[in-house]
PDB file of N, CA and C in Angstrom:
ATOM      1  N   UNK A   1    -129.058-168.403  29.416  1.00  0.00           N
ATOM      2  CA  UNK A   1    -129.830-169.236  30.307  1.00  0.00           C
ATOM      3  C   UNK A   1    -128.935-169.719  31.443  1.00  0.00           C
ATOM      4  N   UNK A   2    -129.290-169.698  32.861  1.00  0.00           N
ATOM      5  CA  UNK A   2    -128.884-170.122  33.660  1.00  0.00           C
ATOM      6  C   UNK A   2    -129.121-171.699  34.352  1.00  0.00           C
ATOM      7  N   UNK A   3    -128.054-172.608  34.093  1.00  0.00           N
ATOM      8  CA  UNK A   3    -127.875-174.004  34.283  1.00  0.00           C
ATOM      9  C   UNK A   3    -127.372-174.783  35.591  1.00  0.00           C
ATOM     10  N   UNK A   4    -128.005-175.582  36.362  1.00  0.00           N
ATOM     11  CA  UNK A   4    -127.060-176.104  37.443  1.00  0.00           C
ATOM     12  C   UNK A   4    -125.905-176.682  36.251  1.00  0.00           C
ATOM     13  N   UNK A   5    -124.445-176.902  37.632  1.00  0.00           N
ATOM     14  CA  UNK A   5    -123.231-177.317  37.048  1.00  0.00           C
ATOM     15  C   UNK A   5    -123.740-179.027  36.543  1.00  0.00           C
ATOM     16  N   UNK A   6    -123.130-179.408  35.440  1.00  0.00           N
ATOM     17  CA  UNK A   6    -123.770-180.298  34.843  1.00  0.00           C
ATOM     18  C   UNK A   6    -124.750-181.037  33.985  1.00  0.00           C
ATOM     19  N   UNK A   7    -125.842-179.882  33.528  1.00  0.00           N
ATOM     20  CA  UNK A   7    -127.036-179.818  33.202  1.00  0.00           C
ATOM     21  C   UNK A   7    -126.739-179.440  31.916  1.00  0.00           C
ATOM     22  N   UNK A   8    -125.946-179.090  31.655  1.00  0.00           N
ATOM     23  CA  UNK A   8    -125.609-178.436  30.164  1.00  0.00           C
ATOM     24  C   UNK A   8    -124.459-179.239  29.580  1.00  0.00           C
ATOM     25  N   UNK A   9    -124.459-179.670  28.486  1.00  0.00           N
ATOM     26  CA  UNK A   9    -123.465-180.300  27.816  1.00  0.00           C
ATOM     27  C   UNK A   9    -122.662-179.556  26.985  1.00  0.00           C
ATOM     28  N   UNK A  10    -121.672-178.913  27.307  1.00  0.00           N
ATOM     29  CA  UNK A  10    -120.745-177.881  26.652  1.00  0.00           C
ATOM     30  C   UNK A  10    -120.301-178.827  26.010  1.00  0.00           C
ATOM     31  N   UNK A  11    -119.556-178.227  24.351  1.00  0.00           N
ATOM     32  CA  UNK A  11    -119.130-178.780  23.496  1.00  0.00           C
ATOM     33  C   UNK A  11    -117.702-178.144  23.197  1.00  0.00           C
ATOM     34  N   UNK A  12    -116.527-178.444  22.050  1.00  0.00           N
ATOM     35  CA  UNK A  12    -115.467-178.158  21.601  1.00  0.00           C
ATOM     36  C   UNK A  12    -115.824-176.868  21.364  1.00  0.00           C
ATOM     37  N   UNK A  13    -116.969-176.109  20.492  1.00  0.00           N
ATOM     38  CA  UNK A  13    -116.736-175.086  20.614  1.00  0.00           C
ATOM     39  C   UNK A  13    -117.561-173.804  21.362  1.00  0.00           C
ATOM     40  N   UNK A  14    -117.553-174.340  22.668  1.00  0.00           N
ATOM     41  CA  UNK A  14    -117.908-173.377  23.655  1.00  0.00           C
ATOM     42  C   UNK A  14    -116.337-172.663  24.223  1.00  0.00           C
ATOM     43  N   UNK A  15    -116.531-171.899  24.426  1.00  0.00           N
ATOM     44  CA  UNK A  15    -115.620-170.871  25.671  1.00  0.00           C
ATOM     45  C   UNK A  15    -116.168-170.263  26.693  1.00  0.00           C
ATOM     46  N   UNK A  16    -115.019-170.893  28.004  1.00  0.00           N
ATOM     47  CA  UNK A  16    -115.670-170.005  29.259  1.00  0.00           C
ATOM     48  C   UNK A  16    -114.865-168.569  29.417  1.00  0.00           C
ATOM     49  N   UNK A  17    -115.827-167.516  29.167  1.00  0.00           N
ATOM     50  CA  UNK A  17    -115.580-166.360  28.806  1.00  0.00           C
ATOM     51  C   UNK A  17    -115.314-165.494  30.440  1.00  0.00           C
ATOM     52  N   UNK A  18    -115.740-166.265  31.267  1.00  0.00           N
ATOM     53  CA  UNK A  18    -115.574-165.504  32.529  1.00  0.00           C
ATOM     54  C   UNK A  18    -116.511-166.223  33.708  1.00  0.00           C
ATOM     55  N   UNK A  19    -116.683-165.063  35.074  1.00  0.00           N
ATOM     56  CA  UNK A  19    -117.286-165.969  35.960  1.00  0.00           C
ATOM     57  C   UNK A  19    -118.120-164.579  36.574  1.00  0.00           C
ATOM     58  N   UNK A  20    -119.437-164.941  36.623  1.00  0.00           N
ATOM     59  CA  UNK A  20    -120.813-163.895  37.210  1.00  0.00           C
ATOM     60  C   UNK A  20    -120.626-164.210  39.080  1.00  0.00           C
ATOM     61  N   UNK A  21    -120.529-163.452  39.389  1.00  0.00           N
ATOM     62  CA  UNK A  21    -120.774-164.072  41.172  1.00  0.00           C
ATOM     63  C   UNK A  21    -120.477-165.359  41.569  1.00  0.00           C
ATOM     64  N   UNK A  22    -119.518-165.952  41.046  1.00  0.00           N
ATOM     65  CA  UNK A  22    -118.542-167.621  41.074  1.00  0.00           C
ATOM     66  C   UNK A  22    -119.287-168.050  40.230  1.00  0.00           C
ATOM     67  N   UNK A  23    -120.549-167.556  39.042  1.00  0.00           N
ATOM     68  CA  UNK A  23    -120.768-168.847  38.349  1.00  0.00           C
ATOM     69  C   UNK A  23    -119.753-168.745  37.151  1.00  0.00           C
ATOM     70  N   UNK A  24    -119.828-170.099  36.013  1.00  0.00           N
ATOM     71  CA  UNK A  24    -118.966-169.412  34.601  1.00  0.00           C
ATOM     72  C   UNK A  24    -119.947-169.071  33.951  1.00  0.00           C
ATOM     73  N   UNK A  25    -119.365-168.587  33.084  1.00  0.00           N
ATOM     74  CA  UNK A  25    -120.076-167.443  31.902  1.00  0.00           C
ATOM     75  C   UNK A  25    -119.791-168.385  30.414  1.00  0.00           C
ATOM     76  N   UNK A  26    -120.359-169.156  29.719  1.00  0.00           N
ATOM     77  CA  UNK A  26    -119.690-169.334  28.755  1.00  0.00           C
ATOM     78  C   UNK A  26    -120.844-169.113  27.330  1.00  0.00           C
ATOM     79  N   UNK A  27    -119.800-169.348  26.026  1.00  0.00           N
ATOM     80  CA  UNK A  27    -120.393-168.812  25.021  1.00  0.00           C
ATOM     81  C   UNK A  27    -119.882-169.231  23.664  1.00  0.00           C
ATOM     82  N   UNK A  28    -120.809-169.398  23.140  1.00  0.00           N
ATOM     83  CA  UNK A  28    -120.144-170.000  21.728  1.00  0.00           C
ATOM     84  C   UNK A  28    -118.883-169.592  20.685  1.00  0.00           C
ATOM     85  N   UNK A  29    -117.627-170.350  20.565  1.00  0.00           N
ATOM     86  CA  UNK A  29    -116.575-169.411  20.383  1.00  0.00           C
ATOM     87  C   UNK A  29    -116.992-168.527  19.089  1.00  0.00           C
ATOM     88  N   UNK A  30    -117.249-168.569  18.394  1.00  0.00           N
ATOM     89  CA  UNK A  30    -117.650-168.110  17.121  1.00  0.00           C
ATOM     90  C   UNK A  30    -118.519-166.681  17.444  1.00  0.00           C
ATOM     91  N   UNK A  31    -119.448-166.774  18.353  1.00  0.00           N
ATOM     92  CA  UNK A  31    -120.317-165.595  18.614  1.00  0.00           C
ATOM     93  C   UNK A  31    -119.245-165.179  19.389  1.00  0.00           C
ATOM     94  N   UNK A  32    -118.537-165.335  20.098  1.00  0.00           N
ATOM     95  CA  UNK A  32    -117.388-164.744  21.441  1.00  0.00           C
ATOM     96  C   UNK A  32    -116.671-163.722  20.485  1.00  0.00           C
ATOM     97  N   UNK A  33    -115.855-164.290  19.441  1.00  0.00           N
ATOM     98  CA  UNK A  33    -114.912-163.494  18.763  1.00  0.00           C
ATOM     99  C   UNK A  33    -115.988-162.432  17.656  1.00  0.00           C
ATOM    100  N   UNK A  34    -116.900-162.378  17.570  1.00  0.00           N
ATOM    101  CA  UNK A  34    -117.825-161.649  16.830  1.00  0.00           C
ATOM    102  C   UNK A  34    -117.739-160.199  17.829  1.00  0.00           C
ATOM    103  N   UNK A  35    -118.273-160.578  18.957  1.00  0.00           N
ATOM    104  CA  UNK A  35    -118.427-159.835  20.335  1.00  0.00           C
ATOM    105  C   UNK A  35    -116.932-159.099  20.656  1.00  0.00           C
ATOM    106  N   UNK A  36    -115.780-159.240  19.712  1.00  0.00           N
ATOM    107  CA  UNK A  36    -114.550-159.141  20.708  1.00  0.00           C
ATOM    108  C   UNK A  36    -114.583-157.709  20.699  1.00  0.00           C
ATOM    109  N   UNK A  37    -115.006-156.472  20.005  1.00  0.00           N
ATOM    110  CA  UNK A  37    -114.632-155.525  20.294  1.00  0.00           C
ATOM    111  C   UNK A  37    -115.961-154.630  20.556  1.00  0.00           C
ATOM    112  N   UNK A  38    -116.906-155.375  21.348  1.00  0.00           N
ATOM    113  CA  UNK A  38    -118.389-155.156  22.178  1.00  0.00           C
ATOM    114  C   UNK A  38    -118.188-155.359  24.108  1.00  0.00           C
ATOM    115  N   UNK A  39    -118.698-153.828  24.299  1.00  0.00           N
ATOM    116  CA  UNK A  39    -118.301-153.936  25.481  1.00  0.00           C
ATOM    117  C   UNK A  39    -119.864-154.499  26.347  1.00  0.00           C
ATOM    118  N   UNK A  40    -120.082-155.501  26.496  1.00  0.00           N
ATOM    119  CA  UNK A  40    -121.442-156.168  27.095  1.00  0.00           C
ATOM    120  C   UNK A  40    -121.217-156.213  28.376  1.00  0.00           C
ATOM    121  N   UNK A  41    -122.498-155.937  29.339  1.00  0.00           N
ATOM    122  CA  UNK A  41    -123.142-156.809  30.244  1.00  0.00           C
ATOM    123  C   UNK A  41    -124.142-157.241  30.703  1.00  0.00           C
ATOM    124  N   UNK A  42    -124.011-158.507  30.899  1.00  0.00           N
ATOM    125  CA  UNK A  42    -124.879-159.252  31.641  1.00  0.00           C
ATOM    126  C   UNK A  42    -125.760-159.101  32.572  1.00  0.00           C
ATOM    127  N   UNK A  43    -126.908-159.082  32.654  1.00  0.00           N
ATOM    128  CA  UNK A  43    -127.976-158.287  33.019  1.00  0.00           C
ATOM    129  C   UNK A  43    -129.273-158.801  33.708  1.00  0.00           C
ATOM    130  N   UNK A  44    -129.798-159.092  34.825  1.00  0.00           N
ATOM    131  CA  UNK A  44    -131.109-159.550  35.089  1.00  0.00           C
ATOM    132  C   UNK A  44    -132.261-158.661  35.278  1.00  0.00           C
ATOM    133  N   UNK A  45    -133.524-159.298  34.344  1.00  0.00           N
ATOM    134  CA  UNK A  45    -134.741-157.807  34.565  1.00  0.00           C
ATOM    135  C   UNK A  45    -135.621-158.946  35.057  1.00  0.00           C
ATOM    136  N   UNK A  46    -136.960-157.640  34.849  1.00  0.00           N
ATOM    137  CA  UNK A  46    -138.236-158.910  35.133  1.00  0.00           C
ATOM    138  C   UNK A  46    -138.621-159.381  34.302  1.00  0.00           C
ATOM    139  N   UNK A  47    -139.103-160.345  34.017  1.00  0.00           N
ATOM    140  CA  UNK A  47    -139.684-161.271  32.724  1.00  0.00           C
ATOM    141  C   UNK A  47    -139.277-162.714  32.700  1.00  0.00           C
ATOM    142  N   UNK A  48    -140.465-163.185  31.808  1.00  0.00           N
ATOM    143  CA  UNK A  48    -139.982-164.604  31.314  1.00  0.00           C
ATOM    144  C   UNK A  48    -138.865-164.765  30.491  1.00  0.00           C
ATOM    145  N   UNK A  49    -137.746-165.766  31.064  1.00  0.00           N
ATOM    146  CA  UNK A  49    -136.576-166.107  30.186  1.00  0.00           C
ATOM    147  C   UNK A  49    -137.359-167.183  29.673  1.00  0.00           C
ATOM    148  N   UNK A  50    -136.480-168.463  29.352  1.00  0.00           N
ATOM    149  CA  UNK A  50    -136.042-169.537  28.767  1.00  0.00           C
ATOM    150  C   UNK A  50    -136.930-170.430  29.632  1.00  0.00           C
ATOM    151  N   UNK A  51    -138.316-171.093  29.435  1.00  0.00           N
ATOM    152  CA  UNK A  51    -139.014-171.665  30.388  1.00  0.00           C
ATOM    153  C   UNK A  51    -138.248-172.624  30.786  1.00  0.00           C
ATOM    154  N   UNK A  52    -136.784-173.411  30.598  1.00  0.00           N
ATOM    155  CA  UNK A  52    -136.440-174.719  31.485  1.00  0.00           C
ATOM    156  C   UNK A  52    -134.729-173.767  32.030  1.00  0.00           C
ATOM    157  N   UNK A  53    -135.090-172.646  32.137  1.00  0.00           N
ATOM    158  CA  UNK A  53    -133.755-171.904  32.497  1.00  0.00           C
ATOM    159  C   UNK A  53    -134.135-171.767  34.107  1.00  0.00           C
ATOM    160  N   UNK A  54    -133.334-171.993  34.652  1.00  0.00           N
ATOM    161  CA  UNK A  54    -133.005-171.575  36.171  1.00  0.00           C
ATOM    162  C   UNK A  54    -133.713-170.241  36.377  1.00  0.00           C
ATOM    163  N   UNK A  55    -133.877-169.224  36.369  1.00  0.00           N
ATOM    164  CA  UNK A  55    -134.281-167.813  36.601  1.00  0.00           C
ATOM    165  C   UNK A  55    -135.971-167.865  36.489  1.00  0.00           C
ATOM    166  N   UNK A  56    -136.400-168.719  35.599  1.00  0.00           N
ATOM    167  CA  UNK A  56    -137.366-168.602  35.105  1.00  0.00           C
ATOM    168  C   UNK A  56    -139.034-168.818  36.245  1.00  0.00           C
ATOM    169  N   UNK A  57    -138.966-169.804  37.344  1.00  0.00           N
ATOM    170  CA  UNK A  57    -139.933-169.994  37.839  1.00  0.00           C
ATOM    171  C   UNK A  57    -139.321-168.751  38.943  1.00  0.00           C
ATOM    172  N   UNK A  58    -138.621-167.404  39.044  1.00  0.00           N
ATOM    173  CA  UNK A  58    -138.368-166.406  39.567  1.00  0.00           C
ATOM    174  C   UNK A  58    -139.143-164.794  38.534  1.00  0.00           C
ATOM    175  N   UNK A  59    -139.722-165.049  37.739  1.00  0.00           N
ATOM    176  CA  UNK A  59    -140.367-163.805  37.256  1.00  0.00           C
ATOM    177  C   UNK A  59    -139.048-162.940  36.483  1.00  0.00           C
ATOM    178  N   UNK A  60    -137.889-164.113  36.624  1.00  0.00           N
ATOM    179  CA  UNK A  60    -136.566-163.007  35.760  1.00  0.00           C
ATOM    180  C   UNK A  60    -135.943-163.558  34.438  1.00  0.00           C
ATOM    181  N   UNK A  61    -135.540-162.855  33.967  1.00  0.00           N
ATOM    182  CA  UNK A  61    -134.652-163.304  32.928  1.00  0.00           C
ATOM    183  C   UNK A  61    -133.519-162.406  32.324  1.00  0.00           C
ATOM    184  N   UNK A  62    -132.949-163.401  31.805  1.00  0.00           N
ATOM    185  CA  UNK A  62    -131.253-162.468  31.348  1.00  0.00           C
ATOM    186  C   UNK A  62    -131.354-161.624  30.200  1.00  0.00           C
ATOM    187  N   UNK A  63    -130.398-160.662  30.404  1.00  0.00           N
ATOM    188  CA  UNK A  63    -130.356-159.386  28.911  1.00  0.00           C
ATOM    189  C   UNK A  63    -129.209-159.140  28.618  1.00  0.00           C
ATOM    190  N   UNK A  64    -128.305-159.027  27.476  1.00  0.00           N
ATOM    191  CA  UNK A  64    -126.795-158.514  27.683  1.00  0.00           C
ATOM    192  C   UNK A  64    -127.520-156.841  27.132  1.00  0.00           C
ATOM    193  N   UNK A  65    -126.863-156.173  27.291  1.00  0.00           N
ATOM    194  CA  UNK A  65    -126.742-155.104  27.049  1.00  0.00           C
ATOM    195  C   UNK A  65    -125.225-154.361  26.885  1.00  0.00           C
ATOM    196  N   UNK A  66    -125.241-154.011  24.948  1.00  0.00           N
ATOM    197  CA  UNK A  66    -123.632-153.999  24.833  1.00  0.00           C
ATOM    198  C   UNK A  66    -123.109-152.692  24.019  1.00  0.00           C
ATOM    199  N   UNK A  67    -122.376-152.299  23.519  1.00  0.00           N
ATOM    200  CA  UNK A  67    -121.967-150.802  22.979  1.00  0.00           C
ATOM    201  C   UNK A  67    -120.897-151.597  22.615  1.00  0.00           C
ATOM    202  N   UNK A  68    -120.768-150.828  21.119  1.00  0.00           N
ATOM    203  CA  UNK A  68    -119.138-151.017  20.655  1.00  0.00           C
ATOM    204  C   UNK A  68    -118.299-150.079  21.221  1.00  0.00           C
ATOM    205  N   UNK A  69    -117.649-150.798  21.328  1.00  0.00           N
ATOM    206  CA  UNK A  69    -115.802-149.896  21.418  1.00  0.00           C
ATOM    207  C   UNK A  69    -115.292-149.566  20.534  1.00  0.00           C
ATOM    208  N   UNK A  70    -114.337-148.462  20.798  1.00  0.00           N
ATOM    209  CA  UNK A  70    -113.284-148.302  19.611  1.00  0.00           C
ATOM    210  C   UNK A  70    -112.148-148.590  19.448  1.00  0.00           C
ATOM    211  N   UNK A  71    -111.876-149.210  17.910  1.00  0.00           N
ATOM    212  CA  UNK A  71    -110.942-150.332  17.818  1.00  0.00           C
ATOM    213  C   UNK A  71    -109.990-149.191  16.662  1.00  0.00           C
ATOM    214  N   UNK A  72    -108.734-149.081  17.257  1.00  0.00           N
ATOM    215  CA  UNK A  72    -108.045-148.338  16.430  1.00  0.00           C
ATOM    216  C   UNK A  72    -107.524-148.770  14.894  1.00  0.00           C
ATOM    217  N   UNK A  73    -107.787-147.962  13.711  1.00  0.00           N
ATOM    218  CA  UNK A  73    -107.865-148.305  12.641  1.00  0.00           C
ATOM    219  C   UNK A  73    -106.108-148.798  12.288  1.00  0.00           C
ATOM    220  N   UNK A  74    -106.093-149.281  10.893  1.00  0.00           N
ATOM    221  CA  UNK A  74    -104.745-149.669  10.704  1.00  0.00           C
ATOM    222  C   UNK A  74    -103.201-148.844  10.581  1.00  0.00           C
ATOM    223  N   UNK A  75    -103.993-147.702  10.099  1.00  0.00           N
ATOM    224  CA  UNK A  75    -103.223-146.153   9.737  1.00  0.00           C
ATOM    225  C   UNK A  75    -102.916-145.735  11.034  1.00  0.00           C
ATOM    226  N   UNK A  76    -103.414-146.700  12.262  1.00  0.00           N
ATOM    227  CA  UNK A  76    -103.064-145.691  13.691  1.00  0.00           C
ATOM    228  C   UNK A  76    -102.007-146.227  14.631  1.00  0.00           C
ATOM    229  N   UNK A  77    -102.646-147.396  14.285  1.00  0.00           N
ATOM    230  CA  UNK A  77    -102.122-148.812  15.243  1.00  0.00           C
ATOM    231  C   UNK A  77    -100.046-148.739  14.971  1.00  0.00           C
TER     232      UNK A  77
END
């Protein structure tokens, strides 16, 4: 969901994972390190997001779209 700066109350365990066109990107650390060896992106289509999300009175909403990577086994590394 997309938030003006301030509108969202990030907590201890959020992480800002990066930045979309100067905005940040952030994400729950726990789901982040789940994701670590998922190559995602961030994505806008048409549709209803999150009715109190920013995108939303725009006909859009967000999608990640992700593929694993390959993570070399222990016998390789």
């Amino acid at each position: 969901m997309c938030f003006q700066v301030g509108e969202f109350k990030l907590g201890g365990v959020d992480e800002k994972v990066g930045e979309i066109v100067g905005c940040e990107f952030w994400m729950n650390r726990a789901q982040f390190l789940l994701w670590a060896h998922t190559r995602w992106t961030v994505d806008v289509v048409p549709g209803r997001g999150g009715s109190f999300s920013l995108e939303a009175p725009l006909n859009r909403r967000f999608i990640i779209r992700s593929e694993m990577c390959a993570v070399p086994s222990a016998a390789t590394s």
